[in-house]
Protein backbone atom coordinates (compact mmCIF):
# COMPACT_ATOMS: atom_id res chain seq x y z
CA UNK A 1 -17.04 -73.51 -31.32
CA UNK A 2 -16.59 -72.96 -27.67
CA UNK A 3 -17.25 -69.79 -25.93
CA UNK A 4 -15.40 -68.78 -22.61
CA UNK A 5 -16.87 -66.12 -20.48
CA UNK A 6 -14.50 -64.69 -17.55
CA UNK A 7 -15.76 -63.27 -13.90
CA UNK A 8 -15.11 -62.07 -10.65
CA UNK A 9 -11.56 -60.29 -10.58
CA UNK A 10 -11.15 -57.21 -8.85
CA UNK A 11 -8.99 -55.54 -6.39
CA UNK A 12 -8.16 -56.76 -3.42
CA UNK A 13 -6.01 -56.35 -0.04
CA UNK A 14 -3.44 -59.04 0.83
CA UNK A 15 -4.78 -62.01 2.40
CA UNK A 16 -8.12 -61.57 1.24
CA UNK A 17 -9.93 -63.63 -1.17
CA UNK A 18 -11.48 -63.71 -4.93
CA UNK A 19 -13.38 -66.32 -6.61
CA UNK A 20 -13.50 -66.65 -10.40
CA UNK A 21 -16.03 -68.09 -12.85
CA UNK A 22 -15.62 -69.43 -16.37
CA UNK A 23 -18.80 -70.15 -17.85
CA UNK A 24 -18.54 -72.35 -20.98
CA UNK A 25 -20.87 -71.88 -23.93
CA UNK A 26 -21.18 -73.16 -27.57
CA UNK A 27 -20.99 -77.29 -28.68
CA UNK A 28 -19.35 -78.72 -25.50
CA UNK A 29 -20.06 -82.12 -25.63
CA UNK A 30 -17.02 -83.64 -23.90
CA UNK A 31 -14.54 -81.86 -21.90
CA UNK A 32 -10.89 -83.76 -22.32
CA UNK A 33 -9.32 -81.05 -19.66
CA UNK A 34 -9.75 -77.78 -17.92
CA UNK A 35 -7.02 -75.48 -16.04
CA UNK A 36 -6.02 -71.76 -14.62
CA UNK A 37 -3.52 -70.13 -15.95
CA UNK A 38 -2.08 -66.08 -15.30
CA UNK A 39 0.07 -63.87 -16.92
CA UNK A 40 1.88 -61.08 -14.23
CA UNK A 41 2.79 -58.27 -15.97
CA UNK A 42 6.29 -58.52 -17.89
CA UNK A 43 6.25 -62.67 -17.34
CA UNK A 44 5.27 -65.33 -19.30
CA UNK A 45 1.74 -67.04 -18.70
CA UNK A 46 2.29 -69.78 -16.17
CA UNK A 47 -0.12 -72.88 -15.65
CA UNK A 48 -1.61 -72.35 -12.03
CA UNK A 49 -3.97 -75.35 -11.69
CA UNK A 50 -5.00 -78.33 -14.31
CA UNK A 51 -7.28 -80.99 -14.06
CA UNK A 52 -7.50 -83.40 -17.02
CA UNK A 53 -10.92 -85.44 -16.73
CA UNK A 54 -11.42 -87.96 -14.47
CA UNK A 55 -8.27 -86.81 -12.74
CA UNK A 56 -7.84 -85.20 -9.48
CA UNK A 57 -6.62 -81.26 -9.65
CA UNK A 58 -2.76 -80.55 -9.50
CA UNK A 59 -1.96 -76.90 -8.45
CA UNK A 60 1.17 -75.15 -8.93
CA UNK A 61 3.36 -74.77 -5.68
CA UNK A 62 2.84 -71.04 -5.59
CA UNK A 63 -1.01 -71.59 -5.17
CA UNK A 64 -1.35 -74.69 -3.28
CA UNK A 65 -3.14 -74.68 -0.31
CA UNK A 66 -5.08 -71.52 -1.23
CA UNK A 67 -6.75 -71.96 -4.37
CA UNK A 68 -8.91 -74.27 -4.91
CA UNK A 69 -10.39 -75.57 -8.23
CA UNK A 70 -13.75 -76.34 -9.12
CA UNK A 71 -16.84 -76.89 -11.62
CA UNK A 72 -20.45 -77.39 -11.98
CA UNK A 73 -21.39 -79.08 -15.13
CA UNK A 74 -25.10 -78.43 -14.78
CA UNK A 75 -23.90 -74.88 -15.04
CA UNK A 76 -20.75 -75.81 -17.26
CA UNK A 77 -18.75 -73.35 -15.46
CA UNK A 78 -15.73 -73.85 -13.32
CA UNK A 79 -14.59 -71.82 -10.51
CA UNK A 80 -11.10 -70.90 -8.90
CA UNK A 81 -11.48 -69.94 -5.61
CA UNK A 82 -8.36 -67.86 -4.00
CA UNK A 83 -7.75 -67.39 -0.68
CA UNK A 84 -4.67 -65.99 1.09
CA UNK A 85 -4.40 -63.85 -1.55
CA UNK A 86 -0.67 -61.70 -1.87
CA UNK A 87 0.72 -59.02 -3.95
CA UNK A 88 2.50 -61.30 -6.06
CA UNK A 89 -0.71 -63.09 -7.16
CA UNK A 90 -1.47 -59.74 -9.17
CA UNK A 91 -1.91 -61.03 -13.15
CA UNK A 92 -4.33 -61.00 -15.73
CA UNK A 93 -6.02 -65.10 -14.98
CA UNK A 94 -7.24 -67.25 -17.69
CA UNK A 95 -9.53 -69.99 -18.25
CA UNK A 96 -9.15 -72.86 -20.36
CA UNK A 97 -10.62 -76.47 -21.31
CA UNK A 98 -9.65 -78.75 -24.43
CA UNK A 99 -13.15 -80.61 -25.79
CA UNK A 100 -13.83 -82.48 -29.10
CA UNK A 101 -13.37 -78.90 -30.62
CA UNK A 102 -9.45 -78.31 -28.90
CA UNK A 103 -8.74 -75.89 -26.59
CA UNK A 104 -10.72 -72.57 -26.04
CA UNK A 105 -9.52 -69.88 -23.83
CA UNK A 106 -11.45 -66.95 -21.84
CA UNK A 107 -11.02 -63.51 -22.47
CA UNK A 108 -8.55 -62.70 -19.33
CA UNK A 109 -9.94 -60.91 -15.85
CA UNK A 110 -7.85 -58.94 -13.88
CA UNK A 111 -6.77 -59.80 -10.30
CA UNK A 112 -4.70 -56.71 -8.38
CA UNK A 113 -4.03 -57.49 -4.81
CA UNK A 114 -2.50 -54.26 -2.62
CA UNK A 115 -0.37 -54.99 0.41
């Protein structure tokens, strides 16, 4: 079993910025894929960024250019940095990876940006 631990939404004022951790936990011994995804309130969860391994990261056209995607495997966590941030960005973000045990997903954290 894998464990997914969310961090580091908030509320925030247009064009400012939020960075988000997913720390990764349990019998990770290979990690096939890892990606963002959010859910706005009343939509349907949307894929935001993906990055299957050994592949560079592909971001949605909504975010592109100011999120950026990232990990530490000492620390087996990954990171999405946001920048630019806009009302519209407002959703409940989730983590996810796919390893030998399929795909695990973190509990949720909520990002709220005011204009």
């Amino acid at each position: 079993q894998v464990q997914l631990a969310e961090s580091g939404g908030g509320l925030v004022h247009a064009r400012g910025s939020l960075r988000l951790s997913c720390a990764a936990s349990g019998s990770i011994f290979s990690i096939y894929a890892m990606a963002w995804y959010r859910q706005a309130p009343g939509k349907q969860r949307e894929l935001i960024a993906r990055a299957p391994s050994g592949v560079r990261v592909v971001y949605d056209d909504s975010v592109k250019g100011r999120f950026t995607m990232s990990r530490d495997d000492a620390l087996n966590t990954m990171y999405l940095q946001m920048n630019d941030l806009k009302p519209e960005d407002t959703a409940v973000y989730y983590c996810s990876i796919v390893t030998d045990s399929g795909p695990s997903w973190g509990q949720g954290t909520q990002v709220t940006v005011s204009s």
